[in-house]
PDB file of N, CA and C in Angstrom:
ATOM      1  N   UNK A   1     201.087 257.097  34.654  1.00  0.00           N
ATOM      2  CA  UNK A   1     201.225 256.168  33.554  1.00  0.00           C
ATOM      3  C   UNK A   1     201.691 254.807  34.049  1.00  0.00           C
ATOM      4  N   UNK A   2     203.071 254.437  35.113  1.00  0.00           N
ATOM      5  CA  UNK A   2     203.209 253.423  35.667  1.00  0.00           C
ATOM      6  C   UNK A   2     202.012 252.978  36.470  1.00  0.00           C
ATOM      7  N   UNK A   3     201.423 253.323  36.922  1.00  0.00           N
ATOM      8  CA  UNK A   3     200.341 253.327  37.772  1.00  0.00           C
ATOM      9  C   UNK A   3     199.512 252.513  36.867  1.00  0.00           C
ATOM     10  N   UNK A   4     198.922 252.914  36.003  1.00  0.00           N
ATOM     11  CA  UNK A   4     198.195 252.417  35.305  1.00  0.00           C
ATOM     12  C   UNK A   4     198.620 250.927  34.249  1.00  0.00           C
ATOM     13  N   UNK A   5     199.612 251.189  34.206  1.00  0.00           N
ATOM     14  CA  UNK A   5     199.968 249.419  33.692  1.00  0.00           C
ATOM     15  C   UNK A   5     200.212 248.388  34.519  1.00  0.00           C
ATOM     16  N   UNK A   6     200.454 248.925  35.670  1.00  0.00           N
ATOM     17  CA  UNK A   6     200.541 248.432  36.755  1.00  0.00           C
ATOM     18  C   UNK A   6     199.672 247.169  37.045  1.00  0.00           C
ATOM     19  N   UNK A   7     197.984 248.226  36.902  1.00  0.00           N
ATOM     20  CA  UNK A   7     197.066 247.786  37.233  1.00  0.00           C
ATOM     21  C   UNK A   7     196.718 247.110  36.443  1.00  0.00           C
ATOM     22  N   UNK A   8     196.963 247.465  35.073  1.00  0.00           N
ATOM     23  CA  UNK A   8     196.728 246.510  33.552  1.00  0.00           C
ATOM     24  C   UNK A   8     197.230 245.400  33.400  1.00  0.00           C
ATOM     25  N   UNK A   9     198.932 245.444  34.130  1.00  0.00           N
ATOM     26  CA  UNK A   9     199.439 243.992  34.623  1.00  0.00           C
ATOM     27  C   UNK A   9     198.494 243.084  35.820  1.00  0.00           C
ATOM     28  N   UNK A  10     198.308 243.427  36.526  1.00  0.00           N
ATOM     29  CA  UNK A  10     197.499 243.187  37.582  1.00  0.00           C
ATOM     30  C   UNK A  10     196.275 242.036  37.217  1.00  0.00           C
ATOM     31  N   UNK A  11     195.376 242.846  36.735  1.00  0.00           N
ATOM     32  CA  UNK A  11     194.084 243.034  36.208  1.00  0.00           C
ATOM     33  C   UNK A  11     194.323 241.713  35.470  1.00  0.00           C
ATOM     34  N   UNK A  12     194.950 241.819  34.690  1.00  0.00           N
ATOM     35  CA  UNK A  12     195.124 240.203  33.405  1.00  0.00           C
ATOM     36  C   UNK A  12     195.574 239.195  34.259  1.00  0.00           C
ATOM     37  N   UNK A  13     196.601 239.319  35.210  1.00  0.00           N
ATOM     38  CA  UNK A  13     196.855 238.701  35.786  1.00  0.00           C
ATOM     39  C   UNK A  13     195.906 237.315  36.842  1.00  0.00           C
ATOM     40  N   UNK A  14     195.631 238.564  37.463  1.00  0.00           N
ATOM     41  CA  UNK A  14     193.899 238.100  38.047  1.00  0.00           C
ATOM     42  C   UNK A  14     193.100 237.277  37.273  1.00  0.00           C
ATOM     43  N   UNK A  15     192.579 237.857  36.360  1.00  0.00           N
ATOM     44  CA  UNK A  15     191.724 237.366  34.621  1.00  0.00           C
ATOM     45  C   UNK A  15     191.977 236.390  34.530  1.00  0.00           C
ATOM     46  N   UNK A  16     193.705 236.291  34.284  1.00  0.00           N
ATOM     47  CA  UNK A  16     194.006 234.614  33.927  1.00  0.00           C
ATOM     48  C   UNK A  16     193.883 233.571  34.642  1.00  0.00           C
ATOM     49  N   UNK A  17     194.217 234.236  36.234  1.00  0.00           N
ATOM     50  CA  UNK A  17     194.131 232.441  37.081  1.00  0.00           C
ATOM     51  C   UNK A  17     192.379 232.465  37.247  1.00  0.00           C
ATOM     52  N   UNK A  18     192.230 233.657  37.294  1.00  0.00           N
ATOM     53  CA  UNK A  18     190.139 233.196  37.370  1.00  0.00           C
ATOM     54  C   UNK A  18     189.833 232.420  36.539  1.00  0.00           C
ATOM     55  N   UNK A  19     189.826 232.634  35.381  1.00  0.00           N
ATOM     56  CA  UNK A  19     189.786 231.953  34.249  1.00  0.00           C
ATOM     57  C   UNK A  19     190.417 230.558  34.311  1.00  0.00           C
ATOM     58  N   UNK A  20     191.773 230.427  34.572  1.00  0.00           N
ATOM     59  CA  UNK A  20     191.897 228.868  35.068  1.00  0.00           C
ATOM     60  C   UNK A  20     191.481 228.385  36.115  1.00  0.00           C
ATOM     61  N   UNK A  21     190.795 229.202  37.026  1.00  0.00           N
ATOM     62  CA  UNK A  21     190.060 227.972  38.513  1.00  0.00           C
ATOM     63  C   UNK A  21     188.585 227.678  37.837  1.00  0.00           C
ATOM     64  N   UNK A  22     188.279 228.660  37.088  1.00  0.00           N
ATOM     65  CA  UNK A  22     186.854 228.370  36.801  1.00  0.00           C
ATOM     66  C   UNK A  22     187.322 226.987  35.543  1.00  0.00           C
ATOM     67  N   UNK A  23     187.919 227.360  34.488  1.00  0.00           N
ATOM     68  CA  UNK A  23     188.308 226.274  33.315  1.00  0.00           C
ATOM     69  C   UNK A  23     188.004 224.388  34.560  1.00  0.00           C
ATOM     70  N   UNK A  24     189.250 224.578  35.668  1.00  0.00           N
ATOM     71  CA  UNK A  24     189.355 223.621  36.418  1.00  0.00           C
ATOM     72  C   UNK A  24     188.038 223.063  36.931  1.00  0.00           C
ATOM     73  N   UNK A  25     187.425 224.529  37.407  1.00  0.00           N
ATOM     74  CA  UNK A  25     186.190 223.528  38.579  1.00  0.00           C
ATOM     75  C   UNK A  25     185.189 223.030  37.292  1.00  0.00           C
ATOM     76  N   UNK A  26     185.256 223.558  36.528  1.00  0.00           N
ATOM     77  CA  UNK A  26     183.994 223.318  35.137  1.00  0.00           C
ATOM     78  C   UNK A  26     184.424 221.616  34.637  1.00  0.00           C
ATOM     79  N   UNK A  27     185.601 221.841  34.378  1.00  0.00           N
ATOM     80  CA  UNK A  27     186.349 220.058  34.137  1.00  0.00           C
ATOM     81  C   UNK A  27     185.716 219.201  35.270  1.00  0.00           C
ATOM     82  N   UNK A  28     186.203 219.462  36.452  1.00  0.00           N
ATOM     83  CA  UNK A  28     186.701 218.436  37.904  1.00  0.00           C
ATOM     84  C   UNK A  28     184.560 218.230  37.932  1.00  0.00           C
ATOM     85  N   UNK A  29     183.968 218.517  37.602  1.00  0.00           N
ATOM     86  CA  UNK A  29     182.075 218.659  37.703  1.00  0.00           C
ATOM     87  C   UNK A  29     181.592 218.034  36.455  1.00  0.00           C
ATOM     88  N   UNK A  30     182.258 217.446  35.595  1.00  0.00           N
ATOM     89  CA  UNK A  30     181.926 216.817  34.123  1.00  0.00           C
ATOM     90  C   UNK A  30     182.052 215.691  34.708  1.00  0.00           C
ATOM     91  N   UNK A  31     181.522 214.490  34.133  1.00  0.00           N
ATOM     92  CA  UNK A  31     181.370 212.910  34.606  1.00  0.00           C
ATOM     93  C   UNK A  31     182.781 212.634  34.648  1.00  0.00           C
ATOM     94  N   UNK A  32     183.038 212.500  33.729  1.00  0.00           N
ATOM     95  CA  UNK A  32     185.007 212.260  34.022  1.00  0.00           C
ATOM     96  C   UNK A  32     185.812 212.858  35.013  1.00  0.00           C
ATOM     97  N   UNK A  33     185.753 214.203  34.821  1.00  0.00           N
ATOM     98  CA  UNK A  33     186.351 214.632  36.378  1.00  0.00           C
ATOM     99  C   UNK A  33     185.788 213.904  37.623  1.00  0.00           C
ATOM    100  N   UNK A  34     184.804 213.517  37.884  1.00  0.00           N
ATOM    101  CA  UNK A  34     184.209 213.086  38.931  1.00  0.00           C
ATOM    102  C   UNK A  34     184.757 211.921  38.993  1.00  0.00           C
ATOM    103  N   UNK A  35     184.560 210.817  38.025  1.00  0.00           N
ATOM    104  CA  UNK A  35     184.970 209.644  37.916  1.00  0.00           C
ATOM    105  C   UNK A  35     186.377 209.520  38.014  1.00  0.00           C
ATOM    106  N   UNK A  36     187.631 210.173  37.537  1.00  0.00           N
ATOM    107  CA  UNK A  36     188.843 210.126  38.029  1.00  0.00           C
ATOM    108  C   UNK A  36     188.866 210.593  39.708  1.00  0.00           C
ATOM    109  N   UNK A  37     188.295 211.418  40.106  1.00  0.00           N
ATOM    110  CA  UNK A  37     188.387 211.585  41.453  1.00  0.00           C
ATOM    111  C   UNK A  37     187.979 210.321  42.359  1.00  0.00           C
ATOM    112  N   UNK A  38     186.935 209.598  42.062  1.00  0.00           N
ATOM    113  CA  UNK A  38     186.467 208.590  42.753  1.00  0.00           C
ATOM    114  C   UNK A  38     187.358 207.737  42.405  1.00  0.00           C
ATOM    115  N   UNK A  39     188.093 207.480  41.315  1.00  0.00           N
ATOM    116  CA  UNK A  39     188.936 206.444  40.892  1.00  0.00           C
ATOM    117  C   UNK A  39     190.221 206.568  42.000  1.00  0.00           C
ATOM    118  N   UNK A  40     190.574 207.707  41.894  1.00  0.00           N
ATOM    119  CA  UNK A  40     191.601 208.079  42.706  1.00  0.00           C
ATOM    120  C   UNK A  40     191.413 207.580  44.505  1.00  0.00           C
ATOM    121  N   UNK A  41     190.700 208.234  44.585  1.00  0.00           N
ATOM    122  CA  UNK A  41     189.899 207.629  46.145  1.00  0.00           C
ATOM    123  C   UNK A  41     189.911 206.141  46.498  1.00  0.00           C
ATOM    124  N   UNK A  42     188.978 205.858  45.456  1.00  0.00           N
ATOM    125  CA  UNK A  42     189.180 203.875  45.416  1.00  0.00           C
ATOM    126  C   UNK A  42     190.741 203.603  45.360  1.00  0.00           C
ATOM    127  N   UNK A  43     191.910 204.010  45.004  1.00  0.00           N
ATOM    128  CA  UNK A  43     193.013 203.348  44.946  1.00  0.00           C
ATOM    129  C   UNK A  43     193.387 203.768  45.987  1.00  0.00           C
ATOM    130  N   UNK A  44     192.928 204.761  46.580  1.00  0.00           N
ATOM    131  CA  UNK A  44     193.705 204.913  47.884  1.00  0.00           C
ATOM    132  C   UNK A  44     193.289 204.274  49.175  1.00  0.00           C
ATOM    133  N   UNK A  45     191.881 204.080  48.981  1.00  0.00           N
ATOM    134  CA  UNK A  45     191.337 203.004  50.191  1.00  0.00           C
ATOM    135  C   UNK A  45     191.633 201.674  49.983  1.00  0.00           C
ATOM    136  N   UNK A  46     192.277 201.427  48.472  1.00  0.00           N
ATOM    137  CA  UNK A  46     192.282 200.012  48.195  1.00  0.00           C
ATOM    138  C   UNK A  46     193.599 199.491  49.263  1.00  0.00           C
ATOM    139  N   UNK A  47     194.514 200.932  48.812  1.00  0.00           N
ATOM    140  CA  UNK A  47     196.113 200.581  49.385  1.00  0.00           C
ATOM    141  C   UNK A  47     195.919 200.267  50.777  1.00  0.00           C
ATOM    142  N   UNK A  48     195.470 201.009  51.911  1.00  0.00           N
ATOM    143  CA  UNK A  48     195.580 201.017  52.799  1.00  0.00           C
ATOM    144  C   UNK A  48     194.627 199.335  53.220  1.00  0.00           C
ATOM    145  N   UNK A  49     193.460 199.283  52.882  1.00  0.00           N
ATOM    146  CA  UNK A  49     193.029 198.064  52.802  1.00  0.00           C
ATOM    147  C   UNK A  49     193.968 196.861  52.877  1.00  0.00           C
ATOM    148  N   UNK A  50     194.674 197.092  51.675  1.00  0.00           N
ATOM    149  CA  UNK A  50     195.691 196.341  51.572  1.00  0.00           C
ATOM    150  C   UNK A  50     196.806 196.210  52.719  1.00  0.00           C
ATOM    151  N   UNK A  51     196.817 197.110  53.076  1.00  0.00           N
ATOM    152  CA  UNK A  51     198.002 197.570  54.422  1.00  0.00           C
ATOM    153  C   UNK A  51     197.362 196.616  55.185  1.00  0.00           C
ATOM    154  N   UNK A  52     196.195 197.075  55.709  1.00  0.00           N
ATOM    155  CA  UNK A  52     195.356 196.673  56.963  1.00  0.00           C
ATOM    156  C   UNK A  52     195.678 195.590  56.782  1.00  0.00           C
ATOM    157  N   UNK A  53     195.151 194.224  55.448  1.00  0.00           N
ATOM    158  CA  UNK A  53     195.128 193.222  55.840  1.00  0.00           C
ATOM    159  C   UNK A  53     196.667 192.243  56.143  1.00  0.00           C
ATOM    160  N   UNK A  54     197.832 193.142  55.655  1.00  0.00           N
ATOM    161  CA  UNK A  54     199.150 192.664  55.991  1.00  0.00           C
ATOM    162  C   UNK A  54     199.325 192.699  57.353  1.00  0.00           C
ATOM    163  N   UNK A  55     198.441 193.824  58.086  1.00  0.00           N
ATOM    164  CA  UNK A  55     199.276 194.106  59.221  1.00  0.00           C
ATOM    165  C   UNK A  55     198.340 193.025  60.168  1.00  0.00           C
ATOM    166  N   UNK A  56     197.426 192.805  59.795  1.00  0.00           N
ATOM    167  CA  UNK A  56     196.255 191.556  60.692  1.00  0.00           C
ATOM    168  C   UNK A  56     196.823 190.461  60.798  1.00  0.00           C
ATOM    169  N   UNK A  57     197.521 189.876  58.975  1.00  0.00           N
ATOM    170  CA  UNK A  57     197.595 188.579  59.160  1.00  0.00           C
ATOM    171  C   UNK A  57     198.961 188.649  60.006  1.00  0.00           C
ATOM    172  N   UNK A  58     200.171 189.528  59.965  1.00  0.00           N
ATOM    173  CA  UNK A  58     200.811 189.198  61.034  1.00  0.00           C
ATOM    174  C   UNK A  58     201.183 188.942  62.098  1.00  0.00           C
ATOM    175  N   UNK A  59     199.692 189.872  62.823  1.00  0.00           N
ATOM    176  CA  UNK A  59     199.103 190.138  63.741  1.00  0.00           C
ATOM    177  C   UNK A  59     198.474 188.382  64.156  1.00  0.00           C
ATOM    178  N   UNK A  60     197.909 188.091  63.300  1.00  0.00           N
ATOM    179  CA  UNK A  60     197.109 186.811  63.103  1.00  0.00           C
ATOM    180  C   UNK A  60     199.043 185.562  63.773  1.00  0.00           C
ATOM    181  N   UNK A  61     199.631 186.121  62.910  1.00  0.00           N
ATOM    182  CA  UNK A  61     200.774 184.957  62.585  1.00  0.00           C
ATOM    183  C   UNK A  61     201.620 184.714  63.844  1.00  0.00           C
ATOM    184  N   UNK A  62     201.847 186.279  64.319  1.00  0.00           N
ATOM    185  CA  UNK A  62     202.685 186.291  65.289  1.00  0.00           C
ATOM    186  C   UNK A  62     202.116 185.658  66.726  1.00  0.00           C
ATOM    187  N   UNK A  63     200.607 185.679  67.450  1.00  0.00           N
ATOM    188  CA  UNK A  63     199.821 185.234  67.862  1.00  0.00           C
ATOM    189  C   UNK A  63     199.658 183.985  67.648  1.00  0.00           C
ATOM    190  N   UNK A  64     199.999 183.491  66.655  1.00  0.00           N
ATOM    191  CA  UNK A  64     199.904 182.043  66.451  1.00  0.00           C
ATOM    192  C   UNK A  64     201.030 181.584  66.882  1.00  0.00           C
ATOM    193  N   UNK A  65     201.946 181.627  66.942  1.00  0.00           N
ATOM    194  CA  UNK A  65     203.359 181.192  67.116  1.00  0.00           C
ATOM    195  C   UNK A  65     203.591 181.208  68.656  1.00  0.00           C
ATOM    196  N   UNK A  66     202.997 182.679  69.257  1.00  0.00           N
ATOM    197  CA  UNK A  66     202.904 182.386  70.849  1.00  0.00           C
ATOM    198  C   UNK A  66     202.444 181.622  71.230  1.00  0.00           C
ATOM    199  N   UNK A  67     200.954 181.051  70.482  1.00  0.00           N
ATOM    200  CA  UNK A  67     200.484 180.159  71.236  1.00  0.00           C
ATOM    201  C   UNK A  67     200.789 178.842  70.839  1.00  0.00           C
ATOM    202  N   UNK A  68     201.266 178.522  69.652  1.00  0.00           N
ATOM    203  CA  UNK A  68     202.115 177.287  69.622  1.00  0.00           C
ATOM    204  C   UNK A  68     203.471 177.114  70.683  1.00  0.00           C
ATOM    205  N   UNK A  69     203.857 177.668  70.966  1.00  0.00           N
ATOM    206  CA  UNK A  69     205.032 177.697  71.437  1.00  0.00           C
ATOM    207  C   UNK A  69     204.508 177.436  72.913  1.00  0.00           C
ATOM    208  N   UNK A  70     203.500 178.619  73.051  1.00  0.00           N
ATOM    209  CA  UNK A  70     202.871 177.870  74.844  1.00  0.00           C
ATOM    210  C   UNK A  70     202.429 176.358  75.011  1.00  0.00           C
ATOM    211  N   UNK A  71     201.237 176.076  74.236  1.00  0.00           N
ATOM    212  CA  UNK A  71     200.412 174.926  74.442  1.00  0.00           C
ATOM    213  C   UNK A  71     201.038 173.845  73.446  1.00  0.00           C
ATOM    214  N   UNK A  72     202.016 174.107  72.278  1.00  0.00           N
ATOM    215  CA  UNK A  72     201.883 172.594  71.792  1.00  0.00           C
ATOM    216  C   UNK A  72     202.748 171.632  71.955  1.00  0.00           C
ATOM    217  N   UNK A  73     202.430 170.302  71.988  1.00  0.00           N
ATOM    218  CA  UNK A  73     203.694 169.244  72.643  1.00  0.00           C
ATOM    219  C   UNK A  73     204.864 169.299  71.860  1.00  0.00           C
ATOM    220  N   UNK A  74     206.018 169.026  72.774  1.00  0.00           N
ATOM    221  CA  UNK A  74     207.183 168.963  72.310  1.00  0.00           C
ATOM    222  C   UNK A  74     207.534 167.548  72.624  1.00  0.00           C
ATOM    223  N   UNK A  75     208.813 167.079  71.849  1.00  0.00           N
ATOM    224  CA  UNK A  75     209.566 165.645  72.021  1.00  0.00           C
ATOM    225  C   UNK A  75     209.667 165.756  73.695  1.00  0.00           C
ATOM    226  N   UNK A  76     208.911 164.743  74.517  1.00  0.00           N
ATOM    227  CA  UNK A  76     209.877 164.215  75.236  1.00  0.00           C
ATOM    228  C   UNK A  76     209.206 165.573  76.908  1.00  0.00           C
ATOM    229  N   UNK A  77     208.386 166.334  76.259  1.00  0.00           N
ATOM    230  CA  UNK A  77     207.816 167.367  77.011  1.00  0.00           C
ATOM    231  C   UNK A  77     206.278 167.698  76.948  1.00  0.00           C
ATOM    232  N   UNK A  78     205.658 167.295  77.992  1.00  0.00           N
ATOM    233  CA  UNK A  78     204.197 167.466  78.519  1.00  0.00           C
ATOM    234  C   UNK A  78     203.614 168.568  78.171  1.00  0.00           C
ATOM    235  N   UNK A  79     202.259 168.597  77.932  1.00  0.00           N
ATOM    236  CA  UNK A  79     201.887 170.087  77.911  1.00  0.00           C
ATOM    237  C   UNK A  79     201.794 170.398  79.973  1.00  0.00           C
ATOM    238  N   UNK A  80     201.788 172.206  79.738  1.00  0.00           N
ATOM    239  CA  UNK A  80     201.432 172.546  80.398  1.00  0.00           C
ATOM    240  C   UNK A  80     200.176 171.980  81.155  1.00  0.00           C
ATOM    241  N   UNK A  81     199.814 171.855  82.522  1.00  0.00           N
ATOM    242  CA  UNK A  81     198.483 171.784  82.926  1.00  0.00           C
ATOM    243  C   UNK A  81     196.994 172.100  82.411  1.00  0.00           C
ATOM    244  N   UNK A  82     197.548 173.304  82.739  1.00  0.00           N
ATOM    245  CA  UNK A  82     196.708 174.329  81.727  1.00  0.00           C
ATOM    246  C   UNK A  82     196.282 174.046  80.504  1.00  0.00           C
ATOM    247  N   UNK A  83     197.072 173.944  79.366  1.00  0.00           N
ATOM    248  CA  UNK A  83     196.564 173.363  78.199  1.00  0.00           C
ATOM    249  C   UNK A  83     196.091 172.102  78.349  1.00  0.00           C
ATOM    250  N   UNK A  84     196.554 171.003  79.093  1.00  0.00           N
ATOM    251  CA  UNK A  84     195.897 169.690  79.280  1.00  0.00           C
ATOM    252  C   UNK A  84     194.063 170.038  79.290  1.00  0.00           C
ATOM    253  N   UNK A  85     193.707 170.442  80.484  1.00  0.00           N
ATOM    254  CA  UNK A  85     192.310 170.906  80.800  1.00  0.00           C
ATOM    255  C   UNK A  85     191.712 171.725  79.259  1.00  0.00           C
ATOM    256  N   UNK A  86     192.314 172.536  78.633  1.00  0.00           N
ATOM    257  CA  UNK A  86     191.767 173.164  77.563  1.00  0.00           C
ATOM    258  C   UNK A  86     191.423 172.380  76.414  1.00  0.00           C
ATOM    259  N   UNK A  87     192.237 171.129  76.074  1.00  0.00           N
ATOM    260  CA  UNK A  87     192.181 170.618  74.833  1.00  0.00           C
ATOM    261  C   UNK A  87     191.168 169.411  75.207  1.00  0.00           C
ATOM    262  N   UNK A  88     190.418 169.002  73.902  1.00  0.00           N
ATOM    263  CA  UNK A  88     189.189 168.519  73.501  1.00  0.00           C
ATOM    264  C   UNK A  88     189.732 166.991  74.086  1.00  0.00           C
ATOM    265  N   UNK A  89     188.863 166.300  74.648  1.00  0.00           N
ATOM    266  CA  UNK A  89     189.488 164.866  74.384  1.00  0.00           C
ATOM    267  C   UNK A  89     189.135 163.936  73.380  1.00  0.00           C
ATOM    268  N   UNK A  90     189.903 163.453  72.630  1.00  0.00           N
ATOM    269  CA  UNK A  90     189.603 162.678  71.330  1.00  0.00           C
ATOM    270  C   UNK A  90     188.808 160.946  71.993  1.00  0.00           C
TER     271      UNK A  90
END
């Protein structure tokens, strides 16, 4: 007799989450499910996008500053050689 409710517990048990993966995958395959998924996706490539281009322009900024600091004239101080030969003559 335990035996058998056992399995009766069991059995429904089973039933029910089948029944909710199928409920789920039947939703997540309707235009809307699809479309929140892609929505979701797009915000997440947007973020990192977004990352990327913070981490460039600093990338961009910090690079700039080295090379100001190498080649550009100061009060009272020559450029390097080097930069002399590089820059355009006006």
């Amino acid at each position: 007799m335990i035996g058998r409710l056992f399995y009766l517990a069991a059995g429904a048990a089973l039933g029910g989450y089948a029944v909710h993966r199928v409920h789920r995958a039947r939703r997540a395959l309707t235009p809307g499910g699809i479309a929140e998924r892609v929505e979701g996706r797009v915000g997440e490539y947007r973020g990192a996008l977004r990352e990327l281009n913070e981490d460039l322009a600093d990338a961009v900024r910090q690079q700039e500053e080295e090379l100001l600091r190498a080649y550009a004239p100061r009060r009272g101080r020559a450029l390097p050689p080097a930069a002399r030969r590089e820059l355009p003559e006006d």
